[in-house]
PDB file of N, CA and C in Angstrom:
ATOM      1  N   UNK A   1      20.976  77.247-177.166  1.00  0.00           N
ATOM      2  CA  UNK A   1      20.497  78.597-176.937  1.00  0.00           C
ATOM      3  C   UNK A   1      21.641  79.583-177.230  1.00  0.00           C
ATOM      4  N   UNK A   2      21.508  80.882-178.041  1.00  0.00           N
ATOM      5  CA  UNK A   2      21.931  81.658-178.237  1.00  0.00           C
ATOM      6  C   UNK A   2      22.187  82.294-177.306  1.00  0.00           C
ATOM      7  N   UNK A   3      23.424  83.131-177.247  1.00  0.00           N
ATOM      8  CA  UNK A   3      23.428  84.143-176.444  1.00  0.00           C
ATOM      9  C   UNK A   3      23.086  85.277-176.730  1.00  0.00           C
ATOM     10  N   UNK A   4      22.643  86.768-176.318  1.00  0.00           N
ATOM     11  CA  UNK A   4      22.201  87.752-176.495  1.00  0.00           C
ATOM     12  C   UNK A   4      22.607  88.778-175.867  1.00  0.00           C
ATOM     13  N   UNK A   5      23.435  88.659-175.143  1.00  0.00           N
ATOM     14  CA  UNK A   5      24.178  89.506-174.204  1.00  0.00           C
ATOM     15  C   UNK A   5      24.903  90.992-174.735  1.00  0.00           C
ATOM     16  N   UNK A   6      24.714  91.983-174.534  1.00  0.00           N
ATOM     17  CA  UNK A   6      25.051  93.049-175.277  1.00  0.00           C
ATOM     18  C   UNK A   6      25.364  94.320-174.263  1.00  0.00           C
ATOM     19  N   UNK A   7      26.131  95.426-174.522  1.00  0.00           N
ATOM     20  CA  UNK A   7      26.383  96.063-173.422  1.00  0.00           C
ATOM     21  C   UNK A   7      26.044  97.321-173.996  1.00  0.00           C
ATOM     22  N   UNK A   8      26.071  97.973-173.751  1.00  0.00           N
ATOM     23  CA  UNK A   8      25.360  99.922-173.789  1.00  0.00           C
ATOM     24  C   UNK A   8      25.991 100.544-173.219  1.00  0.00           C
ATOM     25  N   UNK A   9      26.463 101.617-173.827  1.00  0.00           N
ATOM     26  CA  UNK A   9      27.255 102.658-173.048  1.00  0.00           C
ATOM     27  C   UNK A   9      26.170 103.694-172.565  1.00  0.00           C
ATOM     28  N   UNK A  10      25.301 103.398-171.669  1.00  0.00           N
ATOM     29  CA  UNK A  10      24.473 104.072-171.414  1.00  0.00           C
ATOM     30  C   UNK A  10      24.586 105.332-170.650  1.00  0.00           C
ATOM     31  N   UNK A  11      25.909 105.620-169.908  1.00  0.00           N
ATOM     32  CA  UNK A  11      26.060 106.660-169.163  1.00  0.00           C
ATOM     33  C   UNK A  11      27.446 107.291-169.621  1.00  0.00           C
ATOM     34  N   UNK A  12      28.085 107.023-170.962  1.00  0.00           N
ATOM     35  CA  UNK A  12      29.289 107.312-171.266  1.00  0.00           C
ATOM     36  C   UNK A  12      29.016 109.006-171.372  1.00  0.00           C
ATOM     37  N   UNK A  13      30.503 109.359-171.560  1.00  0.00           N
ATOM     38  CA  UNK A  13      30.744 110.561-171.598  1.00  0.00           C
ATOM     39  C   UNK A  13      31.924 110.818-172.818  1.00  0.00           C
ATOM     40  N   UNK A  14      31.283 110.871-174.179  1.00  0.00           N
ATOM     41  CA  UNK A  14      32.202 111.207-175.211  1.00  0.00           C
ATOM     42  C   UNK A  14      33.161 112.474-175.428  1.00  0.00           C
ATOM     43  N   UNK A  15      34.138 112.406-175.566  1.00  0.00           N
ATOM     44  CA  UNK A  15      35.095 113.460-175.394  1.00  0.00           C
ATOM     45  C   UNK A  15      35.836 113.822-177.052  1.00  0.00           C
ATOM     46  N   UNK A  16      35.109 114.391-177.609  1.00  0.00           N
ATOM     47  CA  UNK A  16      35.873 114.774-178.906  1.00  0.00           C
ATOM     48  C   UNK A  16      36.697 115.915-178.790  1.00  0.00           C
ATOM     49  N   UNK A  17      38.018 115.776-179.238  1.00  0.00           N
ATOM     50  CA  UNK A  17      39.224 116.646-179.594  1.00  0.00           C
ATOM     51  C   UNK A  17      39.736 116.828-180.634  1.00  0.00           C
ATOM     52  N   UNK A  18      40.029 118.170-180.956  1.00  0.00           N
ATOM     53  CA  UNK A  18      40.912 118.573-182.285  1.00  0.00           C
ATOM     54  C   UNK A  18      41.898 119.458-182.344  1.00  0.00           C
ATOM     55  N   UNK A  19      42.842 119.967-182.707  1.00  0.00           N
ATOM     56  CA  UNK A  19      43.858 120.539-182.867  1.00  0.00           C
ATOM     57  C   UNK A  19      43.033 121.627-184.051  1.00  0.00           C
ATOM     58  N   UNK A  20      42.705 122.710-183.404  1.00  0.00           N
ATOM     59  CA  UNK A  20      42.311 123.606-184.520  1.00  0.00           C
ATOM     60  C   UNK A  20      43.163 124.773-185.310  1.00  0.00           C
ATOM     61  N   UNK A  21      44.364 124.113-184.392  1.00  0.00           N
ATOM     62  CA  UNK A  21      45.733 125.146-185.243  1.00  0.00           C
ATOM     63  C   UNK A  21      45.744 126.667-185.035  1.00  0.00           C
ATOM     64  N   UNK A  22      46.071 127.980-185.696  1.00  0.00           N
ATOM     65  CA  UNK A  22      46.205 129.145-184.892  1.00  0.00           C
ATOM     66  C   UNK A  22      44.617 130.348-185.255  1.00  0.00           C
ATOM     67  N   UNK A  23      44.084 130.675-184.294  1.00  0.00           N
ATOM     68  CA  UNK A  23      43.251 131.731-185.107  1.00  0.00           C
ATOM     69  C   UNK A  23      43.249 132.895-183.843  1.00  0.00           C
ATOM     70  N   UNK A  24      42.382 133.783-184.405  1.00  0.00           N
ATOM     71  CA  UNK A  24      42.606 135.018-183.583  1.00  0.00           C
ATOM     72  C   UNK A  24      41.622 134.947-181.944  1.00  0.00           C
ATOM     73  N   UNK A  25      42.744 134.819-180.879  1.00  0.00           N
ATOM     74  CA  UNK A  25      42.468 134.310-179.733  1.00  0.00           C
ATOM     75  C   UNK A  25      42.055 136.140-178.708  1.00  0.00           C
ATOM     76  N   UNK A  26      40.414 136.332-178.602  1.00  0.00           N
ATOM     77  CA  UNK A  26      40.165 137.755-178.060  1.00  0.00           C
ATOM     78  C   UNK A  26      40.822 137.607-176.612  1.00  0.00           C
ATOM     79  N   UNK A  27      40.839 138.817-176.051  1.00  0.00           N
ATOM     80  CA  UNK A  27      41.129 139.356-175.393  1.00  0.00           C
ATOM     81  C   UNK A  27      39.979 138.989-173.945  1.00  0.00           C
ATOM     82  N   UNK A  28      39.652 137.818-173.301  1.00  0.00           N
ATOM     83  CA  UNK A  28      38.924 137.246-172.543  1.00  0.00           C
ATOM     84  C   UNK A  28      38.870 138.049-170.770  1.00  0.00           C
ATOM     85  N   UNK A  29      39.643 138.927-170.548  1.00  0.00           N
ATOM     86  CA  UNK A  29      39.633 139.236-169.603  1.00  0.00           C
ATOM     87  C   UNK A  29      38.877 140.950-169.443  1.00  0.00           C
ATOM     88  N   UNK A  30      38.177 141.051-170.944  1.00  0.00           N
ATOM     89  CA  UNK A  30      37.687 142.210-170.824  1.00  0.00           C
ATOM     90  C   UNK A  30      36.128 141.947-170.187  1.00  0.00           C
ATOM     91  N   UNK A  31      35.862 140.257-170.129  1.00  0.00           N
ATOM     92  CA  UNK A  31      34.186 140.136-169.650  1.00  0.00           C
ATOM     93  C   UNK A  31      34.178 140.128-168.165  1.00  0.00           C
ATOM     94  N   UNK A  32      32.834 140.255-167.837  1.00  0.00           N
ATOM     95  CA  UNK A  32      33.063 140.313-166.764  1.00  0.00           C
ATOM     96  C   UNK A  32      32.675 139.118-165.789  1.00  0.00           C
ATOM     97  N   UNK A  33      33.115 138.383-164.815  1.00  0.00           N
ATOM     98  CA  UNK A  33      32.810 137.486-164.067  1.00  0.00           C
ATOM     99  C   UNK A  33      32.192 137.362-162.572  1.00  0.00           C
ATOM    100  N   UNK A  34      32.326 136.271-162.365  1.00  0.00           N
ATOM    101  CA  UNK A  34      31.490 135.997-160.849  1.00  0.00           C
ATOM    102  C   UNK A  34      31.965 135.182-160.420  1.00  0.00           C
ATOM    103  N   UNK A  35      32.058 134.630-158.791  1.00  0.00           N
ATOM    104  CA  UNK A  35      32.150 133.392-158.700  1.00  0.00           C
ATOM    105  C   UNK A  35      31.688 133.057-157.907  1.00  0.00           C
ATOM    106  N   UNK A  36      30.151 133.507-158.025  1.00  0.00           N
ATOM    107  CA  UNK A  36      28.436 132.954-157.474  1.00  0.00           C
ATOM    108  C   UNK A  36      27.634 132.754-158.209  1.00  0.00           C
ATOM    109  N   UNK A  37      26.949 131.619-157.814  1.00  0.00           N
ATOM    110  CA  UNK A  37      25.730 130.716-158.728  1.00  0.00           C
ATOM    111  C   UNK A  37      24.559 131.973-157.857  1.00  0.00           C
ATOM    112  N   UNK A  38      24.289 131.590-159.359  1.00  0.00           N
ATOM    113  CA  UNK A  38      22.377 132.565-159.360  1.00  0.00           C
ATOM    114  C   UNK A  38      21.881 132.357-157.885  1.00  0.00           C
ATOM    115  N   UNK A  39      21.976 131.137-157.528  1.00  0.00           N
ATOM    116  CA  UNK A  39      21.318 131.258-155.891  1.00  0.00           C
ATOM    117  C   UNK A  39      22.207 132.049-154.211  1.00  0.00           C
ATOM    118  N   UNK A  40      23.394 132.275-154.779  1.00  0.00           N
ATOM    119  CA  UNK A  40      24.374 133.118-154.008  1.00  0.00           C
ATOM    120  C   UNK A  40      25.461 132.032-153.401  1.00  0.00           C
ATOM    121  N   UNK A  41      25.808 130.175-153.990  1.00  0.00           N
ATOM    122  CA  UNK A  41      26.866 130.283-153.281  1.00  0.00           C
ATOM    123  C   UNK A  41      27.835 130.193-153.845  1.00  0.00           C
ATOM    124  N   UNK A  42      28.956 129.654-153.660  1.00  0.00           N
ATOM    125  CA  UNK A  42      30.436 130.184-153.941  1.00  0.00           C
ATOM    126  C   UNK A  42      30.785 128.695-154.961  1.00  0.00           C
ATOM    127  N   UNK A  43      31.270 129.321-156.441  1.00  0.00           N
ATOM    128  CA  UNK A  43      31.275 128.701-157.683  1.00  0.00           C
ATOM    129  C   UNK A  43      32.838 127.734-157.248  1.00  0.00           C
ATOM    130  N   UNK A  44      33.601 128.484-156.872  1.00  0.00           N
ATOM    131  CA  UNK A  44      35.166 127.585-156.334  1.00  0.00           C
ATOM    132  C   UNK A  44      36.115 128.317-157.908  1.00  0.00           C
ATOM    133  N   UNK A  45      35.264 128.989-158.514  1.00  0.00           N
ATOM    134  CA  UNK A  45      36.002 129.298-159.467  1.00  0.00           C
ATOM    135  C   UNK A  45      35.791 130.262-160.452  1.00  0.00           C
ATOM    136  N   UNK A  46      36.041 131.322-161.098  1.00  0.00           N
ATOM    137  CA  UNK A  46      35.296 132.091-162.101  1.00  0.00           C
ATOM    138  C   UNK A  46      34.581 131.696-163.129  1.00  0.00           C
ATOM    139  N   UNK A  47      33.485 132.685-163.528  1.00  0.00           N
ATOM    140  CA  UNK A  47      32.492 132.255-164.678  1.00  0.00           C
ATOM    141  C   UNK A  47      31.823 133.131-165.002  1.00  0.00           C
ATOM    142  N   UNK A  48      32.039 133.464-166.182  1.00  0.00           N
ATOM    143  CA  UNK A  48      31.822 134.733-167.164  1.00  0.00           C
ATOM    144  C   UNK A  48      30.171 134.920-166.489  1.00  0.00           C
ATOM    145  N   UNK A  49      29.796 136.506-166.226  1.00  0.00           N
ATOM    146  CA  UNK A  49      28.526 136.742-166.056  1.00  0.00           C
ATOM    147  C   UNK A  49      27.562 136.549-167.165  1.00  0.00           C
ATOM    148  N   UNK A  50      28.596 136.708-168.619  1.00  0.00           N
ATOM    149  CA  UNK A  50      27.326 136.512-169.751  1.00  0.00           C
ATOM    150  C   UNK A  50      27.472 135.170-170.198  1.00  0.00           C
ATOM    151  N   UNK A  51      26.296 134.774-169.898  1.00  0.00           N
ATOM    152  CA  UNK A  51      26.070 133.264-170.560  1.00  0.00           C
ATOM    153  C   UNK A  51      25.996 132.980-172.044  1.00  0.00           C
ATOM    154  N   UNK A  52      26.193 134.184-172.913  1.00  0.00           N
ATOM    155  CA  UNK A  52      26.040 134.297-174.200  1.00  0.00           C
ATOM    156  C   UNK A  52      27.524 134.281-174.904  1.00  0.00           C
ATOM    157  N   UNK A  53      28.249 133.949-174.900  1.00  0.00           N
ATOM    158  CA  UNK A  53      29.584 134.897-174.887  1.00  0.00           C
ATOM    159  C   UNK A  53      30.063 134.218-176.215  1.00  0.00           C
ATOM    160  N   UNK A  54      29.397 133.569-176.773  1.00  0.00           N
ATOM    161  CA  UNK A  54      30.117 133.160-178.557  1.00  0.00           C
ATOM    162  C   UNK A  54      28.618 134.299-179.284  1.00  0.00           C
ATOM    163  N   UNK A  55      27.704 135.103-178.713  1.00  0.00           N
ATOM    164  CA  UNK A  55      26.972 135.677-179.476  1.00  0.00           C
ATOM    165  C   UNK A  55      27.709 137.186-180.233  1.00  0.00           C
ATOM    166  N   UNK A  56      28.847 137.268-179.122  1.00  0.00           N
ATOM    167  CA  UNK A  56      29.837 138.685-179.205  1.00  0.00           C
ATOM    168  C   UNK A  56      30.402 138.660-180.389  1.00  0.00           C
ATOM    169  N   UNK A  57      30.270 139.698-180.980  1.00  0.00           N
ATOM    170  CA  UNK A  57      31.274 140.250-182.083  1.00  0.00           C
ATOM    171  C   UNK A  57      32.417 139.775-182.186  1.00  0.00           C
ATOM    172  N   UNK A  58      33.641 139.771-181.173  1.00  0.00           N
ATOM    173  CA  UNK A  58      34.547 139.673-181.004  1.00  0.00           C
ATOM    174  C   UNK A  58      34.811 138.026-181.082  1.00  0.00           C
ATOM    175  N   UNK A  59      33.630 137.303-180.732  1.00  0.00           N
ATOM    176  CA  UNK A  59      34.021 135.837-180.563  1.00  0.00           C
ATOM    177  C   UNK A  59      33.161 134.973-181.772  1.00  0.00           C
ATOM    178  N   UNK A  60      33.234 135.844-182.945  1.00  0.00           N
ATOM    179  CA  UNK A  60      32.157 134.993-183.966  1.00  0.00           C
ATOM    180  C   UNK A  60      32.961 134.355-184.451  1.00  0.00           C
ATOM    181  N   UNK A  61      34.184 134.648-184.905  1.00  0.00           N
ATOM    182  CA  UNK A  61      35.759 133.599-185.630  1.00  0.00           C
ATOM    183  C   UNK A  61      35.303 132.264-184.531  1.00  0.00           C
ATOM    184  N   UNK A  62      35.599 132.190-183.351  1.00  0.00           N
ATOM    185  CA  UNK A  62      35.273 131.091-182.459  1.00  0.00           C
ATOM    186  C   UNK A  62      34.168 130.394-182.770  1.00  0.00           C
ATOM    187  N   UNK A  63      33.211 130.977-182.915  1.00  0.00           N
ATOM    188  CA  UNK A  63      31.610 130.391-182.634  1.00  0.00           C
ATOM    189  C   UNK A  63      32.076 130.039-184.077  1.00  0.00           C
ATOM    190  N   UNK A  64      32.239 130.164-184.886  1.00  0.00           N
ATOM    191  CA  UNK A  64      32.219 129.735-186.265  1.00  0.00           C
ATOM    192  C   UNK A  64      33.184 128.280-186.473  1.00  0.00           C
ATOM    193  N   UNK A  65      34.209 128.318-185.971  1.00  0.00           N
ATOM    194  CA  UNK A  65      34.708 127.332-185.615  1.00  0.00           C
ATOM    195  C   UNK A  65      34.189 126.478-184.724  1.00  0.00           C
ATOM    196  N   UNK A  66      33.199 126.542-183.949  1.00  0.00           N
ATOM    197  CA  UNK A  66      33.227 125.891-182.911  1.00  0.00           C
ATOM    198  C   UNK A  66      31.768 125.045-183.492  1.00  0.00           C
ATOM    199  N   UNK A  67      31.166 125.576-184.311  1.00  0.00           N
ATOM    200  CA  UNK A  67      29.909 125.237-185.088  1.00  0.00           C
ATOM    201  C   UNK A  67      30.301 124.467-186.144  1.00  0.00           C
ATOM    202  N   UNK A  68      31.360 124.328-187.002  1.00  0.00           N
ATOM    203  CA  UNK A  68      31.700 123.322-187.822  1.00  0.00           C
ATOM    204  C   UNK A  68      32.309 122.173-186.914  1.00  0.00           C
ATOM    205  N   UNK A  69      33.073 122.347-185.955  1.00  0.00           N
ATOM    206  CA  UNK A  69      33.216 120.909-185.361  1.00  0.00           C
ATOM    207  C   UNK A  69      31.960 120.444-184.372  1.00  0.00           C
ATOM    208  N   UNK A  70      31.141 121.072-184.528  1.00  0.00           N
ATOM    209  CA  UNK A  70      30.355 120.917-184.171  1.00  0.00           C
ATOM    210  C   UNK A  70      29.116 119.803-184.875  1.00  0.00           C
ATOM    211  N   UNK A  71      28.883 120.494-186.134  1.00  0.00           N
ATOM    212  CA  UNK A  71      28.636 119.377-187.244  1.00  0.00           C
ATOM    213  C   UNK A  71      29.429 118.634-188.109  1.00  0.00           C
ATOM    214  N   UNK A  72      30.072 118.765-187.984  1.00  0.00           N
ATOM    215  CA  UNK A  72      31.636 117.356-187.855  1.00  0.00           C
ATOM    216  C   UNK A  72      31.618 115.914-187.055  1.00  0.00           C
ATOM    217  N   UNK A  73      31.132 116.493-186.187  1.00  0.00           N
ATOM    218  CA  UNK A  73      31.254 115.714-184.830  1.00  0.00           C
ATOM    219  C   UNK A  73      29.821 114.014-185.278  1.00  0.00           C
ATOM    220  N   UNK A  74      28.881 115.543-185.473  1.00  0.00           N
ATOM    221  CA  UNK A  74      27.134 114.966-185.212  1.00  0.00           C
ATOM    222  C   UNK A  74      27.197 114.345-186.866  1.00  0.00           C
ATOM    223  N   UNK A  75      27.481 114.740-188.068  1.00  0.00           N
ATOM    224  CA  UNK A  75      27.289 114.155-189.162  1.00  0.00           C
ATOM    225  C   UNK A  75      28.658 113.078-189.807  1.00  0.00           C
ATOM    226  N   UNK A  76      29.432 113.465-189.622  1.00  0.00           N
ATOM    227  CA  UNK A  76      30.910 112.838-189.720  1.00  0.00           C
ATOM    228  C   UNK A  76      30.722 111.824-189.017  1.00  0.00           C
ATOM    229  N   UNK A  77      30.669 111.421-187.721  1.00  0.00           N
ATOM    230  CA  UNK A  77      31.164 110.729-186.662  1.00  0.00           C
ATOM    231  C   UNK A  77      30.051 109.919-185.963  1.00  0.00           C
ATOM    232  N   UNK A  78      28.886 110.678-185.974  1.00  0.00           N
ATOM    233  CA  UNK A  78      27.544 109.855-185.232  1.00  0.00           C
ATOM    234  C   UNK A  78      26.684 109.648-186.463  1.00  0.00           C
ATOM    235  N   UNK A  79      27.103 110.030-187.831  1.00  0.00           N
ATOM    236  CA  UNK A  79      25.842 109.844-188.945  1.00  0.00           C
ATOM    237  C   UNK A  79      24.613 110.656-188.836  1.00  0.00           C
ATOM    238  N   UNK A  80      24.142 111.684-187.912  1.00  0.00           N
ATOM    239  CA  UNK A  80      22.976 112.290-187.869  1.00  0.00           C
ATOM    240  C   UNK A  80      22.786 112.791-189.283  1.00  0.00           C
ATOM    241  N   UNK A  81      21.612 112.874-189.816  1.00  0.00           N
ATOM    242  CA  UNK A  81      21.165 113.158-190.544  1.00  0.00           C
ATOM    243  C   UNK A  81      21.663 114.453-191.252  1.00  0.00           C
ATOM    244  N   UNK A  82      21.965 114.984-192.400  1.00  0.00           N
ATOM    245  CA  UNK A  82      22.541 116.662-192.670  1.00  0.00           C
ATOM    246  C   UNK A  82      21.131 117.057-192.640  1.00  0.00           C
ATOM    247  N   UNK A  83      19.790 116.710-192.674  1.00  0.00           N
ATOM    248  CA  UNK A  83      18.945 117.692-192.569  1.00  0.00           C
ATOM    249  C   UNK A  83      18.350 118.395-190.469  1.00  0.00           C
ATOM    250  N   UNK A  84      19.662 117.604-189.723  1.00  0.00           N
ATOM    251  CA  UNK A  84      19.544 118.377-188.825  1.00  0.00           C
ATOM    252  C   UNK A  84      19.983 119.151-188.509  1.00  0.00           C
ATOM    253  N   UNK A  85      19.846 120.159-188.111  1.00  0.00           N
ATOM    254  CA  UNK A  85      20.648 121.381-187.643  1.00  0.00           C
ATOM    255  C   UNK A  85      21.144 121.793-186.328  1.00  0.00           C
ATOM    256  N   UNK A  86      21.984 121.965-186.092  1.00  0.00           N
ATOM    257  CA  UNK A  86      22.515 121.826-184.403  1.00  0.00           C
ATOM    258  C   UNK A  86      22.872 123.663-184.224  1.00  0.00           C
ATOM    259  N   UNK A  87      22.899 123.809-182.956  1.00  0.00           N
ATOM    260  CA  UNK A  87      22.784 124.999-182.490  1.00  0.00           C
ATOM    261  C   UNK A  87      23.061 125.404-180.940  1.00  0.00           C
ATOM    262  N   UNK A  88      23.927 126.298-180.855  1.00  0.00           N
ATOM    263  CA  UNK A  88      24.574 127.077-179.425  1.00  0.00           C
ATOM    264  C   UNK A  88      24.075 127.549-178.626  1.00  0.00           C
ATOM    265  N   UNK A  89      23.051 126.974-177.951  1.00  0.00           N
ATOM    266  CA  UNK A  89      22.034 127.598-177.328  1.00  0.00           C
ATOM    267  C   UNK A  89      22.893 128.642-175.950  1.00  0.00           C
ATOM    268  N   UNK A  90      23.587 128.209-175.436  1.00  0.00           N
ATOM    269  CA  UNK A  90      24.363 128.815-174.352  1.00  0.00           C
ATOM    270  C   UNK A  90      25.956 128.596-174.711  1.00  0.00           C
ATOM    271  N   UNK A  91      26.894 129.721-173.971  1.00  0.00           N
ATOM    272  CA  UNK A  91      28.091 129.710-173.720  1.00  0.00           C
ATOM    273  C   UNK A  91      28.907 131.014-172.920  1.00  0.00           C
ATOM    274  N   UNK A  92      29.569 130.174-172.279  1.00  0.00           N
ATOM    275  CA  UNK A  92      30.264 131.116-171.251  1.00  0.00           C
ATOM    276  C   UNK A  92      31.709 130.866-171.024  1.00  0.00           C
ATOM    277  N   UNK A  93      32.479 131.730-170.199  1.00  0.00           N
ATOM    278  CA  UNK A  93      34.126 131.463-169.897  1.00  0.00           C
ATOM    279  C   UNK A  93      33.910 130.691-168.632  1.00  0.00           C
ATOM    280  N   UNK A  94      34.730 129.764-168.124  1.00  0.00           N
ATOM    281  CA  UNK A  94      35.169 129.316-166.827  1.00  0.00           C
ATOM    282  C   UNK A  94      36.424 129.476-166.530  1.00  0.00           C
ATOM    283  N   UNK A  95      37.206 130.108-165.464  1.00  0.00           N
ATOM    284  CA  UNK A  95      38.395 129.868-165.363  1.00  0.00           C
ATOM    285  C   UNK A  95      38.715 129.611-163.534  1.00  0.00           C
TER     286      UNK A  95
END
């Protein structure tokens, strides 16, 4: 009898990193923050009120970068298909 034994990373947590070298880093302390969750309690830490915050003018150099390693990641590295398209649905600061 064969064995069949095989394991699954079924609950992993992939961590991709890159060195994206120098680009123009905004001025992050002009947004404004909170540090309460929508239901009123206490976050332990700041977090940008706009949940949009790569949609800003100021942060499209970012979002643009952050969208090629983005499909880097998914076509490079996991093989997804190039006819999928991936997309930023949310983003915010934490500090």
């Amino acid at each position: 009898m064969t064995s069949s034994r095989q394991i699954f990373p079924l609950f992993s947590t992939p961590l991709y990193v890159n060195n994206l070298g120098n680009f123009a880093k905004p001025d992050l302390r002009q947004l404004d923050y909170t540090n309460l969750t929508p239901s009123g309690e206490s976050f332990g830490f700041l977090s940008s009120v706009d949940k949009n915050v790569l949609d800003r003018p100021e942060l499209a150099g970012i979002r643009t970068l952050i969208q090629g390693e983005v499909a880097f990641y998914a076509h490079n590295l996991f093989a997804v298909t190039r006819n999928a398209e991936f997309y930023i649905t949310n983003s915010w600061i934490n500090w």
